[in-house]
C-alpha atoms as a PDB file:
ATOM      1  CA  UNK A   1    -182.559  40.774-148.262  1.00  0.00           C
ATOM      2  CA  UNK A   2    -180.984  39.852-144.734  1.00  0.00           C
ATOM      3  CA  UNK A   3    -182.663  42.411-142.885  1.00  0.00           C
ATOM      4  CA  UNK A   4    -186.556  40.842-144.675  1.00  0.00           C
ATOM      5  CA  UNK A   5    -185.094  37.499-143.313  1.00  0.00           C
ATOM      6  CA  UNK A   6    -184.235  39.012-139.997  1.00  0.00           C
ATOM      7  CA  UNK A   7    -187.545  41.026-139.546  1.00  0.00           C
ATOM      8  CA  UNK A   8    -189.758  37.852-140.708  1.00  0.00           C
ATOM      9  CA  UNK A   9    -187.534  36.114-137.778  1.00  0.00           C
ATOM     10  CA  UNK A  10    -188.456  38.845-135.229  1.00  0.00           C
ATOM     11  CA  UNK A  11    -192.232  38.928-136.359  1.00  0.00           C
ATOM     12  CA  UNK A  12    -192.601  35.012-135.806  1.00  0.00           C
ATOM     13  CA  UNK A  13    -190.964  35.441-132.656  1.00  0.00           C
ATOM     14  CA  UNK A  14    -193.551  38.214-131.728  1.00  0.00           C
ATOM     15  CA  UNK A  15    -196.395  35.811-132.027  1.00  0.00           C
ATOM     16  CA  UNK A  16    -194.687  33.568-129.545  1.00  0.00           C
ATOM     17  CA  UNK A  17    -194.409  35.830-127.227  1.00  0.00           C
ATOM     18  CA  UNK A  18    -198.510  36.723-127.834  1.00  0.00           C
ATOM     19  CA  UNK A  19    -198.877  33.554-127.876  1.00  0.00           C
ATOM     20  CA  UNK A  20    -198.462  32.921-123.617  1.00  0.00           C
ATOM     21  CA  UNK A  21    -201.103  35.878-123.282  1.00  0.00           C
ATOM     22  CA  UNK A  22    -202.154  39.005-124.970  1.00  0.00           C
ATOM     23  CA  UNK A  23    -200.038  42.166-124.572  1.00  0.00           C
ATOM     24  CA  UNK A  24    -199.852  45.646-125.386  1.00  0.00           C
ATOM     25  CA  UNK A  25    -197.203  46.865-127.712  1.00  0.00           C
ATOM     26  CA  UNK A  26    -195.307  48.877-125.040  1.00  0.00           C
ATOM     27  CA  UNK A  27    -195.728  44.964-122.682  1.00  0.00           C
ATOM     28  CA  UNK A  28    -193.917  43.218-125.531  1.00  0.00           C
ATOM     29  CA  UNK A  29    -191.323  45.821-125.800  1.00  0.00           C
ATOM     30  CA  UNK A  30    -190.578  45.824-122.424  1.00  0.00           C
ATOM     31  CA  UNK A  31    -190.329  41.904-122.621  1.00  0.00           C
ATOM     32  CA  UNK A  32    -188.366  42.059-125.703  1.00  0.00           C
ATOM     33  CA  UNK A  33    -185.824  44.672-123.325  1.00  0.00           C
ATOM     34  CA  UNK A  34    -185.400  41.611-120.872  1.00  0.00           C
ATOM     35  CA  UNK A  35    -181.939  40.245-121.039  1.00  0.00           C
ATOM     36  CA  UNK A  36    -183.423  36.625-119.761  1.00  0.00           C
ATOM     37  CA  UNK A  37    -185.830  36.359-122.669  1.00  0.00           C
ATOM     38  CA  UNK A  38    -184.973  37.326-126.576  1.00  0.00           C
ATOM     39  CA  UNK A  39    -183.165  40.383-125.627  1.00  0.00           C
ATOM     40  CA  UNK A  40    -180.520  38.559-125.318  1.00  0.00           C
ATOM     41  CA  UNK A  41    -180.757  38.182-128.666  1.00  0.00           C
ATOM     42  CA  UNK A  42    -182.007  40.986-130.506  1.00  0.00           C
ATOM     43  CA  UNK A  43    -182.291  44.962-130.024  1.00  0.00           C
ATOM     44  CA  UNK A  44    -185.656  46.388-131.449  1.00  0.00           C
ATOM     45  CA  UNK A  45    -186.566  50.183-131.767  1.00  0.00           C
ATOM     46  CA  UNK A  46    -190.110  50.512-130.191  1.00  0.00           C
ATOM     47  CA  UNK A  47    -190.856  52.177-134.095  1.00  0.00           C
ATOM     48  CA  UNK A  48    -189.917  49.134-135.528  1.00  0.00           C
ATOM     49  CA  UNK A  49    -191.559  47.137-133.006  1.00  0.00           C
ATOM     50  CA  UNK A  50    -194.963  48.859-133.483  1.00  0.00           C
ATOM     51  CA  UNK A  51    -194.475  48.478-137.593  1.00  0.00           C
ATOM     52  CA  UNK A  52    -193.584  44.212-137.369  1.00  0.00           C
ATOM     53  CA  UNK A  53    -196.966  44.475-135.356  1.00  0.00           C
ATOM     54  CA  UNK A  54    -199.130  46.577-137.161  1.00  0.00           C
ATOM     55  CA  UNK A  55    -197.612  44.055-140.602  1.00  0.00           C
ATOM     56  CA  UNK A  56    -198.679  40.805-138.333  1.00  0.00           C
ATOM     57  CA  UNK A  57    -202.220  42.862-137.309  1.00  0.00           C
ATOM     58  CA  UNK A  58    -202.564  43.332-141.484  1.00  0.00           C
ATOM     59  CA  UNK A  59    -201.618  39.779-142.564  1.00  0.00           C
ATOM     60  CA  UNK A  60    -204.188  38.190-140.443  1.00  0.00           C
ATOM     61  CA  UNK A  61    -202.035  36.755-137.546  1.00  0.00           C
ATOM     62  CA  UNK A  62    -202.890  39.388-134.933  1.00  0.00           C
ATOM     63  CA  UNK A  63    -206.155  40.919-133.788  1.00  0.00           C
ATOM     64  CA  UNK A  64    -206.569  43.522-130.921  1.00  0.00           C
ATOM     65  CA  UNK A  65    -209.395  45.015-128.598  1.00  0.00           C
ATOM     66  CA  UNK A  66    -208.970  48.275-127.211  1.00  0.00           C
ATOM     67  CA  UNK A  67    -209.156  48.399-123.547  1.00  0.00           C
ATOM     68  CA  UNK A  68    -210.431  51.492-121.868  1.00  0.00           C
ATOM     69  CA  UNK A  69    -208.089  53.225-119.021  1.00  0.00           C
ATOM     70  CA  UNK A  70    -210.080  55.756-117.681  1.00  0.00           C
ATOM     71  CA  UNK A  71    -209.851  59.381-118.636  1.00  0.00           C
ATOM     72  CA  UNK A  72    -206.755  57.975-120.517  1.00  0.00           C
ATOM     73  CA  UNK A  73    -206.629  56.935-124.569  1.00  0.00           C
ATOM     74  CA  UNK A  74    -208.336  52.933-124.820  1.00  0.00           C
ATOM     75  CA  UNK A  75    -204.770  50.805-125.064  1.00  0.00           C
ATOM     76  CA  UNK A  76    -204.597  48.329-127.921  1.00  0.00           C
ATOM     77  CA  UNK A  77    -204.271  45.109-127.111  1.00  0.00           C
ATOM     78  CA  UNK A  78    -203.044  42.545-129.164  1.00  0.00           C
ATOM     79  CA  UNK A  79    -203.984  38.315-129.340  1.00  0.00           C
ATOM     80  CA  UNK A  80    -203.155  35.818-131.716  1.00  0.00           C
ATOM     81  CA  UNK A  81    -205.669  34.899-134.370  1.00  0.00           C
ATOM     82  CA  UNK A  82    -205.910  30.999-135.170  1.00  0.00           C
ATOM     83  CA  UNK A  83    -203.554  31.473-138.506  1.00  0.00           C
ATOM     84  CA  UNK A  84    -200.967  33.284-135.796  1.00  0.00           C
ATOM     85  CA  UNK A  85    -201.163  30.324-133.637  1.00  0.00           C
ATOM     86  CA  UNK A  86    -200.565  27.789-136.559  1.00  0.00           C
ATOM     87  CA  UNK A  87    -197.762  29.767-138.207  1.00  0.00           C
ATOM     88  CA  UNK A  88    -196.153  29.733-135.282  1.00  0.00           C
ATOM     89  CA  UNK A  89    -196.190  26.418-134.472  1.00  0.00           C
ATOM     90  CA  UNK A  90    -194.887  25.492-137.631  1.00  0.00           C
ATOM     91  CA  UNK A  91    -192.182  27.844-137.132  1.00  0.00           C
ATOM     92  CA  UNK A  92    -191.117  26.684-133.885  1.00  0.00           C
ATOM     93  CA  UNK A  93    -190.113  23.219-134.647  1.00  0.00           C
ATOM     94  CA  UNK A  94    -188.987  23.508-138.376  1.00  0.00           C
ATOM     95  CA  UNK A  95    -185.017  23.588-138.328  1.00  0.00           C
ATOM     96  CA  UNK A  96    -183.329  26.831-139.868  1.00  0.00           C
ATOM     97  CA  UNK A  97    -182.014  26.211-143.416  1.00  0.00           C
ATOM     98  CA  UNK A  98    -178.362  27.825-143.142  1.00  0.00           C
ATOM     99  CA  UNK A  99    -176.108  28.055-140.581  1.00  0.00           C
ATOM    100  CA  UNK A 100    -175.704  31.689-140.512  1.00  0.00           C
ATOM    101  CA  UNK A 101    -179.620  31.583-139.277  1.00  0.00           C
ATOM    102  CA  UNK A 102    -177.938  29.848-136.093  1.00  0.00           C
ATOM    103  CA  UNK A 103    -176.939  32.744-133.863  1.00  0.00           C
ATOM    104  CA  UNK A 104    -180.637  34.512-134.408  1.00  0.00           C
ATOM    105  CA  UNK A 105    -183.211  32.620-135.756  1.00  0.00           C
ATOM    106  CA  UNK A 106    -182.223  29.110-134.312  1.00  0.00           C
ATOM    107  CA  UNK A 107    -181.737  30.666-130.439  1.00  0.00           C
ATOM    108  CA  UNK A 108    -185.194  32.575-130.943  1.00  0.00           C
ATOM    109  CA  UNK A 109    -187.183  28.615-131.883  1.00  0.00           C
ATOM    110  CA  UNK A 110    -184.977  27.437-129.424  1.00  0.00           C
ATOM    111  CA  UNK A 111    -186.380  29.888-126.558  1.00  0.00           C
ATOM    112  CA  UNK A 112    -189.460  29.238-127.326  1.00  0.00           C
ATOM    113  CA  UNK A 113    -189.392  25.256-127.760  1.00  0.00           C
ATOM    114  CA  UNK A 114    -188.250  25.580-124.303  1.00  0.00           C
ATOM    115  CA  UNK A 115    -191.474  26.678-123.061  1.00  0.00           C
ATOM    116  CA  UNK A 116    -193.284  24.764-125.122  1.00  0.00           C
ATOM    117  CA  UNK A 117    -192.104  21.754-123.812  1.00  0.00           C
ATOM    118  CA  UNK A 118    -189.411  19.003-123.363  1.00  0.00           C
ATOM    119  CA  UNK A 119    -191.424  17.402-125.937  1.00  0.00           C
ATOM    120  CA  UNK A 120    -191.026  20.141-128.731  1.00  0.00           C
ATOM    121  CA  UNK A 121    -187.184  21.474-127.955  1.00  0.00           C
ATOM    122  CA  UNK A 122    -185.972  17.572-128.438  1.00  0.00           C
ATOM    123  CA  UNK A 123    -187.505  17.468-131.787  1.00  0.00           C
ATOM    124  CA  UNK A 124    -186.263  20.737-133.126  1.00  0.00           C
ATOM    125  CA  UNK A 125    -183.206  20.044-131.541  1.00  0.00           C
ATOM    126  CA  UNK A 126    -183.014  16.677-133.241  1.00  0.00           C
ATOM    127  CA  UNK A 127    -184.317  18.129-136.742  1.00  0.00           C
ATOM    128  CA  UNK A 128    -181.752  20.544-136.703  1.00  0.00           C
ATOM    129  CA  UNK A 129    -178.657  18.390-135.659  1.00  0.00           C
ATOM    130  CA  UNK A 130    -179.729  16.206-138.530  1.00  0.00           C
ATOM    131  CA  UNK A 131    -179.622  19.277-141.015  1.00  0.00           C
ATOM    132  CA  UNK A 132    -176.124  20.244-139.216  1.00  0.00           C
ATOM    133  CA  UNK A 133    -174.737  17.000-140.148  1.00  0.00           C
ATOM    134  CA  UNK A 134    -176.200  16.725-143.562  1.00  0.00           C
ATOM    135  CA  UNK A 135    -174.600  19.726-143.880  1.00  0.00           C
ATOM    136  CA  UNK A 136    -171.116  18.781-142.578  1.00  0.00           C
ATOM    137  CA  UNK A 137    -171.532  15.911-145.046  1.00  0.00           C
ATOM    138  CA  UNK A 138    -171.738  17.862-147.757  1.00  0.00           C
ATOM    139  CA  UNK A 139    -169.244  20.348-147.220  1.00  0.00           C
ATOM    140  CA  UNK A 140    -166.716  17.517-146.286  1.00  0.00           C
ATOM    141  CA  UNK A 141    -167.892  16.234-150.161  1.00  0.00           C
ATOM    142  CA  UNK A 142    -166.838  19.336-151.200  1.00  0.00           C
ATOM    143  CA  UNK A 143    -163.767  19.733-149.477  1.00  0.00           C
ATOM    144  CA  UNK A 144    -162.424  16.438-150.977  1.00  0.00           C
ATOM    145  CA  UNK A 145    -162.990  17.894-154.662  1.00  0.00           C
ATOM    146  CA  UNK A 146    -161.028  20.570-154.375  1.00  0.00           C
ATOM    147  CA  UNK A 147    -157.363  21.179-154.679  1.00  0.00           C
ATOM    148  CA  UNK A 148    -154.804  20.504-151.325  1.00  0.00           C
ATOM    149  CA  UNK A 149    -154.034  24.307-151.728  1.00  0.00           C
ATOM    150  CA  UNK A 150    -157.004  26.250-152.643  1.00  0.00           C
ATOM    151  CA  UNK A 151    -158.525  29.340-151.014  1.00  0.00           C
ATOM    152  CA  UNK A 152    -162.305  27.680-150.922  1.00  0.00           C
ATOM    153  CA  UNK A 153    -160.567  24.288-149.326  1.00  0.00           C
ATOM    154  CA  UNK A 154    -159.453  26.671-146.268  1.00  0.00           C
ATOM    155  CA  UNK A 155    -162.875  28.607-146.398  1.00  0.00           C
ATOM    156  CA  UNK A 156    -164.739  25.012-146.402  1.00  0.00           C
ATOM    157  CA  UNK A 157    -162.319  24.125-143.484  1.00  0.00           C
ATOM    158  CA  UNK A 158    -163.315  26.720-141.693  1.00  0.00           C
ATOM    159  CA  UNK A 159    -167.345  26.393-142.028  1.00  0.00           C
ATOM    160  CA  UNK A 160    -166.287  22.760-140.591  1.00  0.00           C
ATOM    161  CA  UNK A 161    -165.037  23.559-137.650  1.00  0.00           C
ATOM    162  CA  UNK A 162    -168.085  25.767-137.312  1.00  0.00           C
ATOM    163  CA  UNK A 163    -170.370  23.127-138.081  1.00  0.00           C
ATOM    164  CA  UNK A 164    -168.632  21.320-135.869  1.00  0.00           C
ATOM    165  CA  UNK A 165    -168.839  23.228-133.082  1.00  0.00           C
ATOM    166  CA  UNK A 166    -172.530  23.876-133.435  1.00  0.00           C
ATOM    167  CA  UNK A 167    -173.180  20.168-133.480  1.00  0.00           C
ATOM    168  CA  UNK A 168    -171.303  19.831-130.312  1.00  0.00           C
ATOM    169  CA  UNK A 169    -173.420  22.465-129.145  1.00  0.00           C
ATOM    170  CA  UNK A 170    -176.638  20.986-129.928  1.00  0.00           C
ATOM    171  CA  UNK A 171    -175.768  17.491-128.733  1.00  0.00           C
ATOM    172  CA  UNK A 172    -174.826  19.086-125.519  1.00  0.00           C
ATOM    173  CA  UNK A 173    -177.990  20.916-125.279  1.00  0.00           C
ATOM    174  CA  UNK A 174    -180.023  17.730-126.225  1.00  0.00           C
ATOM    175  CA  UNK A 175    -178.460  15.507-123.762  1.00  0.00           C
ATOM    176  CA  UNK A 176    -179.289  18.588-120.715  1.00  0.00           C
ATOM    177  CA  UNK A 177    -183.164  18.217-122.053  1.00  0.00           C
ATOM    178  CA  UNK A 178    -182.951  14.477-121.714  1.00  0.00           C
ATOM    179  CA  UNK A 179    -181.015  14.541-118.059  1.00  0.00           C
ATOM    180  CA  UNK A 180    -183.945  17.220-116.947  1.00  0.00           C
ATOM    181  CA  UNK A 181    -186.802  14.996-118.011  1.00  0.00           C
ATOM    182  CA  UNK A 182    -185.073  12.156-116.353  1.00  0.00           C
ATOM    183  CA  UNK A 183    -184.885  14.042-113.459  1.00  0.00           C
ATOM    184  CA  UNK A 184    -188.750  15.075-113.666  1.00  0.00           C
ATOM    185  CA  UNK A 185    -190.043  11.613-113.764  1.00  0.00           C
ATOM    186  CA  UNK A 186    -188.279  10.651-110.795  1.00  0.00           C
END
């Protein structure tokens, strides 16, 4: 079940990256390679890369022409359809739902709200801090329930501090957007 999540996280990413202009399958594999973009993030096989596009291509998010090259094979390339466009937008500014979907999914909608726009990282960054709290609200809730000594008291302690952290994290992040724009519009 992880890996599903994982590869439906990798496919949405894969129509950001078609969405700044079409690309060939071996373009986005090279991109996806580049340690200043999502491979940073993620490794993908260039077999598992072609599959996530060829499943995009069948559920109506991707469409391709073929482009001649001479004496060489026509090269597919690949553009988002309309329902790509809007599933991806919808993506890209909806927070994640658990914080284990932090360290992939999260930094992937957080790449691309970036180059979206100051407009669209500030409001999934402020969705998701107010999910991180809600979050740190309820396992504090949860925390207070349970016995001084028990083992899910130290576990819950420890998904604190994590929450913690990320929300420190985020805030940080949020207040570098706002000190950019500020910047900008002077």
């Amino acid at each position: 079940m992880a890996s599903a999540k994982q590869s439906l996280t990798i496919e949405l990413a894969l129509l950001g990256l078609l969405r700044r202009q079409p690309m060939h399958p071996y373009e986005l594999f090279q991109q996806l390679q580049r340690k200043d973009t999502l491979g940073f993030i993620w490794q993908v096989k260039q077999s598992h890369l072609y599959a996530l596009l060829d499943r995009l291509e069948a559920d109506g998010y991707l469409s391709h022409q073929l482009e001649t090259q001479g004496s060489r094979p026509p090269r597919k390339v690949l553009s988002l359809t309309p329902a790509g466009e809007s599933r991806f937008v919808a993506w890209v500014t909806t927070p994640v739902a658990h914080g284990r979907d932090m360290r992939l999914e999260f930094l992937a909608k957080f790449y691309f709200a970036r180059l979206e726009g100051s407009s669209t990282v500030v409001q999934l960054l402020e969705r998701q801090l107010a999910c991180c709290r809600q979050w740190l609200a309820d396992n504090e809730e949860r925390i207070a329930r349970l016995a001084p000594d028990s083992f899910e008291r130290l576990v819950l302690r420890y998904r604190t501090g994590q929450l913690q952290a990320t929300i420190h994290w985020l805030e940080a992040c949020w207040r570098e957007i706002a000190l950019q724009d500020e910047i900008e519009q002077n």
